[in-house]
N, C-alpha and C. Protein backbone atom coordinates (compact mmCIF):
# COMPACT_ATOMS: atom_id res chain seq x y z
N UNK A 1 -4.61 -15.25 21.85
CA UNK A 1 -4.54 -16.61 21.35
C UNK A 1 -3.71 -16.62 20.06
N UNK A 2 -2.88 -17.67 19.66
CA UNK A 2 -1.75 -17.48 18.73
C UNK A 2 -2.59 -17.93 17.56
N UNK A 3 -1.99 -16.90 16.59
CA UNK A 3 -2.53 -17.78 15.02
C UNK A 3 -2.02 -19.37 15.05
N UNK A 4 -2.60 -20.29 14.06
CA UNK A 4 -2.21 -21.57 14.14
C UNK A 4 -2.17 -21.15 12.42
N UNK A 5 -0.96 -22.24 11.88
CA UNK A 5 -1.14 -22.18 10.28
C UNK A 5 -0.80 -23.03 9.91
N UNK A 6 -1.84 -24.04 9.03
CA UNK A 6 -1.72 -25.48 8.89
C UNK A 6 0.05 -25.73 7.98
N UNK A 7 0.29 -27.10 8.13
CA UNK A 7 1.35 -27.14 6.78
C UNK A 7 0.74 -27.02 5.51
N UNK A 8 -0.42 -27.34 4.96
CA UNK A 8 -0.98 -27.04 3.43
C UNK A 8 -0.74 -25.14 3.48
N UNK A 9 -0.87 -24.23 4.80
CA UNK A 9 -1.03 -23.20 4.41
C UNK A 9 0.24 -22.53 4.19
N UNK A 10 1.23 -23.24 5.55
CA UNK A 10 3.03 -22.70 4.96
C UNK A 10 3.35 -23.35 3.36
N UNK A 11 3.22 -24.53 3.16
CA UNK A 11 3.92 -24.73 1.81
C UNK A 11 2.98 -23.97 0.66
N UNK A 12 1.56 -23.60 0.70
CA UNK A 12 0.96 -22.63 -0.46
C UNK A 12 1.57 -21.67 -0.26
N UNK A 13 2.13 -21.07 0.84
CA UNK A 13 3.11 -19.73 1.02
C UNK A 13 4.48 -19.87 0.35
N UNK A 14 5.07 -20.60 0.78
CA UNK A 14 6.69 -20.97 0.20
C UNK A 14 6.47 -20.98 -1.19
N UNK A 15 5.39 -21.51 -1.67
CA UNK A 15 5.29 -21.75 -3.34
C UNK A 15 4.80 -20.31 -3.77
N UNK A 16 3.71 -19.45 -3.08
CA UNK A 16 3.79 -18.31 -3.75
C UNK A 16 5.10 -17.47 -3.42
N UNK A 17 5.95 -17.27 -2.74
CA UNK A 17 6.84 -16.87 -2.41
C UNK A 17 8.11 -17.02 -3.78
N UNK A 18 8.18 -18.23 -3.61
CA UNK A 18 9.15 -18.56 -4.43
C UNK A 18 8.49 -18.16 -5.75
N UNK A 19 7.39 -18.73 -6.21
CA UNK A 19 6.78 -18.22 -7.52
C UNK A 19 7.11 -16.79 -8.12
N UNK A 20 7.30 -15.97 -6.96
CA UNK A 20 7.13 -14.42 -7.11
C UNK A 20 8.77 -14.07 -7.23
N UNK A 21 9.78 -14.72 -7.42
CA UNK A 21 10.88 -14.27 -7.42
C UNK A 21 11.87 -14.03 -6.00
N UNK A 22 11.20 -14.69 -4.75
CA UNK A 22 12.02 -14.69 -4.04
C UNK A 22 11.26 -12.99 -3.04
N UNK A 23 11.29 -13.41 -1.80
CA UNK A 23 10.63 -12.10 -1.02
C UNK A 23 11.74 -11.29 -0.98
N UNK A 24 12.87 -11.10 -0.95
CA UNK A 24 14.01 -10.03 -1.34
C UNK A 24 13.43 -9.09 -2.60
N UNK A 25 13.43 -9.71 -3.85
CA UNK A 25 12.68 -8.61 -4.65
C UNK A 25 11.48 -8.09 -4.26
N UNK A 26 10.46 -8.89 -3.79
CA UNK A 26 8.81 -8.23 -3.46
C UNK A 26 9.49 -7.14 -2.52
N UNK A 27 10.07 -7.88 -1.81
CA UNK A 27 10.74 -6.35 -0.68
C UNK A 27 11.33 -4.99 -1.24
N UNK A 28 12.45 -5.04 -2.44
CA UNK A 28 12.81 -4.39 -2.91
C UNK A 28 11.64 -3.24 -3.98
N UNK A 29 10.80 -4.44 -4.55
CA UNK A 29 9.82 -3.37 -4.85
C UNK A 29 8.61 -2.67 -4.01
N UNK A 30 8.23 -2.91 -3.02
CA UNK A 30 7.32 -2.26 -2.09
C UNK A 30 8.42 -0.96 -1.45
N UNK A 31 9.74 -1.67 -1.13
CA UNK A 31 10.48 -0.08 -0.86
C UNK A 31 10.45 1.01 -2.06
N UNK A 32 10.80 0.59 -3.29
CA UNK A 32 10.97 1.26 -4.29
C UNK A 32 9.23 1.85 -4.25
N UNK A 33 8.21 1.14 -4.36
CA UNK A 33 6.91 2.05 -4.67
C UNK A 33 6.35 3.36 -3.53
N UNK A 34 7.23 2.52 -2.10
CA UNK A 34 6.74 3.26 -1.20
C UNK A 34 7.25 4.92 -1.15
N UNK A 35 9.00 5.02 -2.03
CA UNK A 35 9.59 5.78 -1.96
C UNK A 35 8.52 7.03 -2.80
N UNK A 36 8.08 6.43 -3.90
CA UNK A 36 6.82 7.70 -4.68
C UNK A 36 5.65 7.89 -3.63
N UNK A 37 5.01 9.12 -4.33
CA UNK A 37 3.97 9.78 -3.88
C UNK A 37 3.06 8.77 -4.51
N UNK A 38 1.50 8.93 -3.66
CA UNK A 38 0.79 7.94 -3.35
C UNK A 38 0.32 8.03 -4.89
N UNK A 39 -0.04 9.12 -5.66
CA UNK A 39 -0.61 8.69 -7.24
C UNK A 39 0.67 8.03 -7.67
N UNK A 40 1.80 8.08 -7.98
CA UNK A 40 2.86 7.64 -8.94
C UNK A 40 2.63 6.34 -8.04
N UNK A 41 2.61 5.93 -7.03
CA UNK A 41 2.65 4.53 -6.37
C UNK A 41 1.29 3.38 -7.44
N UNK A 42 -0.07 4.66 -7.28
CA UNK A 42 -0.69 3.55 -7.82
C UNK A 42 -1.07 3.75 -9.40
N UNK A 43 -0.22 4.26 -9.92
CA UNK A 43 0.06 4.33 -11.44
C UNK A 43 1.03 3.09 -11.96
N UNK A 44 2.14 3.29 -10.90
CA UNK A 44 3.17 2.51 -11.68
C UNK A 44 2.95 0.42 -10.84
N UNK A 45 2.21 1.05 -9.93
CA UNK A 45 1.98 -0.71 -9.61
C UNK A 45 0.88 -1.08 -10.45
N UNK A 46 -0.18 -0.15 -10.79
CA UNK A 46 -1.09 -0.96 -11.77
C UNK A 46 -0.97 -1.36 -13.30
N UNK A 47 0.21 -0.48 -13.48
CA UNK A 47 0.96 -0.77 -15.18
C UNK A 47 1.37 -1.93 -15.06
N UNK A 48 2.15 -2.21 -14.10
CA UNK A 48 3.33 -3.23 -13.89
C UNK A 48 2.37 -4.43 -13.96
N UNK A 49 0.86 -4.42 -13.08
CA UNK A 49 0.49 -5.55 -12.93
C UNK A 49 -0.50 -5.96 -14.06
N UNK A 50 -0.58 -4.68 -14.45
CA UNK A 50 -2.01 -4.84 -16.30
C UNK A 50 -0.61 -5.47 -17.27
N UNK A 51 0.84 -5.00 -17.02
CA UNK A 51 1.02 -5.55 -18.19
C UNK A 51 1.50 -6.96 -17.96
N UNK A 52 1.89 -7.12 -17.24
CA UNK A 52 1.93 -8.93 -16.34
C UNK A 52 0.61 -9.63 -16.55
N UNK A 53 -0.21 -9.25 -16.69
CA UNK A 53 -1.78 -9.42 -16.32
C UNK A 53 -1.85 -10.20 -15.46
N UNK A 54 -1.62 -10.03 -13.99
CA UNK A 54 -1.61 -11.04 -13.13
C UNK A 54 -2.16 -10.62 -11.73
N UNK A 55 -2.74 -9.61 -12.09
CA UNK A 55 -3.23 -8.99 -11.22
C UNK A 55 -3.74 -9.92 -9.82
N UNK A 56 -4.82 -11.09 -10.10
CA UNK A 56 -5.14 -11.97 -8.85
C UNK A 56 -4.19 -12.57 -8.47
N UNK A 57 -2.65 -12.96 -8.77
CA UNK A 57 -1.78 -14.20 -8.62
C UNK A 57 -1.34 -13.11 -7.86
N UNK A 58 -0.85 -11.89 -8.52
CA UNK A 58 0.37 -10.96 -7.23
C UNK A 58 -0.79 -10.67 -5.86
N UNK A 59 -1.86 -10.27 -6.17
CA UNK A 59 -2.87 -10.13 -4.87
C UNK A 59 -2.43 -11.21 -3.63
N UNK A 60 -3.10 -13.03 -4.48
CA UNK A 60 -3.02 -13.84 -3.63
C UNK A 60 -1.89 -13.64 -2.95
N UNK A 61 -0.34 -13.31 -3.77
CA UNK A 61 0.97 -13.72 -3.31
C UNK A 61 1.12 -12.55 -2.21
N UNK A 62 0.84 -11.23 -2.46
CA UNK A 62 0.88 -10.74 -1.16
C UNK A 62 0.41 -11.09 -0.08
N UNK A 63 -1.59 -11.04 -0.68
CA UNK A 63 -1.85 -11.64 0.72
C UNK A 63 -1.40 -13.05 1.63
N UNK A 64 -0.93 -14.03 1.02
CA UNK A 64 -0.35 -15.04 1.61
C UNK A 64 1.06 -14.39 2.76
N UNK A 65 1.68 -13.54 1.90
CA UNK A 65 2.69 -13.14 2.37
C UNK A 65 2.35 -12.26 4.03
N UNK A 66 1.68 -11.67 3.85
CA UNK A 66 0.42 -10.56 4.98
C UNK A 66 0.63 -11.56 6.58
N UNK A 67 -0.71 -12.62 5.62
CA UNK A 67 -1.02 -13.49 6.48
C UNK A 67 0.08 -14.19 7.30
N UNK A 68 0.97 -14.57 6.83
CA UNK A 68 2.29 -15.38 7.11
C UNK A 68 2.78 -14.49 8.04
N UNK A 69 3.66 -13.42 8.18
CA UNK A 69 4.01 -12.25 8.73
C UNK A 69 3.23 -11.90 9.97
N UNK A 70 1.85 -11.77 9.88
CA UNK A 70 0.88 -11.92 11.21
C UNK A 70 1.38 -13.03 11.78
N UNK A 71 1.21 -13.95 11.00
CA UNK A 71 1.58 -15.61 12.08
C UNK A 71 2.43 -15.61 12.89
N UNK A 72 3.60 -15.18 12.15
CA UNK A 72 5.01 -14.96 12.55
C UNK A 72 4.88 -14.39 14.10
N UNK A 73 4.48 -12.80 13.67
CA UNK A 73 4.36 -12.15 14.81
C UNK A 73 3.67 -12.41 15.98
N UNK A 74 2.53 -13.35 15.67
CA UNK A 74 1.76 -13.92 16.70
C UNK A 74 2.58 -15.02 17.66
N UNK A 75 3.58 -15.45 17.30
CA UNK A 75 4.43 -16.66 17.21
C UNK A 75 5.18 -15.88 18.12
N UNK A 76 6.10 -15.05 17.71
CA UNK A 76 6.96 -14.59 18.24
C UNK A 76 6.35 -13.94 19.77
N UNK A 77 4.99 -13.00 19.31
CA UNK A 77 4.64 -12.27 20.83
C UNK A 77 4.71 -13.52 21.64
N UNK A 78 4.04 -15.10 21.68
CA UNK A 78 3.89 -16.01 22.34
C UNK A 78 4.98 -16.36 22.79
N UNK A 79 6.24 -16.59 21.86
CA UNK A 79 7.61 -16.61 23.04
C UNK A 79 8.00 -15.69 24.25
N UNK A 80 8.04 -14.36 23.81
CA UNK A 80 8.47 -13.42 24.64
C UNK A 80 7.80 -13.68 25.78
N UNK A 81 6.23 -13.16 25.56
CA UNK A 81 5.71 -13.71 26.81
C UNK A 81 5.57 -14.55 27.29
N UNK A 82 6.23 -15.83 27.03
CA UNK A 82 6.28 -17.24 27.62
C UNK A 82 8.03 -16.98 28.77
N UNK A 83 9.18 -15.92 27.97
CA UNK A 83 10.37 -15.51 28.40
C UNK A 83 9.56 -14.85 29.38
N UNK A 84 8.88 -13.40 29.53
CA UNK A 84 8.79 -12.64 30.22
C UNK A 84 8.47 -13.24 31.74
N UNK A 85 6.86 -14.37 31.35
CA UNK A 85 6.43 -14.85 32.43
C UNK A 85 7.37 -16.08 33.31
N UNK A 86 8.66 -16.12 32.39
CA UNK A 86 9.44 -17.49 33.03
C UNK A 86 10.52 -16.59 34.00
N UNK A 87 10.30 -15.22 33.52
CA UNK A 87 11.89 -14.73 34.21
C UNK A 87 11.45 -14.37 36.30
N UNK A 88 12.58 -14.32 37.21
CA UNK A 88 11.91 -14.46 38.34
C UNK A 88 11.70 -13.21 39.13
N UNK A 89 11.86 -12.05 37.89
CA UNK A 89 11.21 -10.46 38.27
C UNK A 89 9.73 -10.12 38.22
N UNK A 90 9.34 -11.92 37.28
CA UNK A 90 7.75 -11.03 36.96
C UNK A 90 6.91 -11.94 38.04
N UNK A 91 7.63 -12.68 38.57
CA UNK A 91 6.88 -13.81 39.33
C UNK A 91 6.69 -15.21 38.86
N UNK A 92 7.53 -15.10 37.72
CA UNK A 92 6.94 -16.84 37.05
C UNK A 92 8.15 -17.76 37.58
N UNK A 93 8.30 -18.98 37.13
CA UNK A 93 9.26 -19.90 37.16
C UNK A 93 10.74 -19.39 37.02
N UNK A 94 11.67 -19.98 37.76
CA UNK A 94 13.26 -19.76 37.24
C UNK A 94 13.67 -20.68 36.41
């Protein structure tokens, strides 16, 4: 069954998104933390976020981000298999 995600829950996403500098940087830094070993990973993300002190705002903003990404993917499996079952190898509609 596909995730459903209200519009109040995409635009609280777009706004933490954008809030956070744009998901290109969040991206750029999860590659950059992932590249260290797992102590230097959670040394230098918890500096970063004690000295921001924002510790709950970057949480929420990931997890919004998480959640969104599941959606996505839930979204997407529902096309394919809507393609798969339409094509006339699997038995569905032409």
């Amino acid at each position: 069954m596909p995730m459903k995600c209200t519009q109040a829950e995409l635009s609280e996403l777009r706004a933490a998104l954008a809030d956070e500098g744009k998901l290109d940087v969040l991206t750029a830094q999860a590659q950059h933390w992932l590249g260290k070993a797992p102590s230097e990973q959670r040394r230098e993300i918890a500096a970063i976020v004690e000295q921001r002190g924002e510790m709950a705002r970057l949480l929420h903003g990931l997890g919004a981000a998480a959640t969104f990404h599941e959606w996505s993917a839930a979204m997407f499996r529902e096309v394919i298999d809507q393609i798969e079952a339409a094509r006339p190898s699997s038995g569905g509609a032409s």
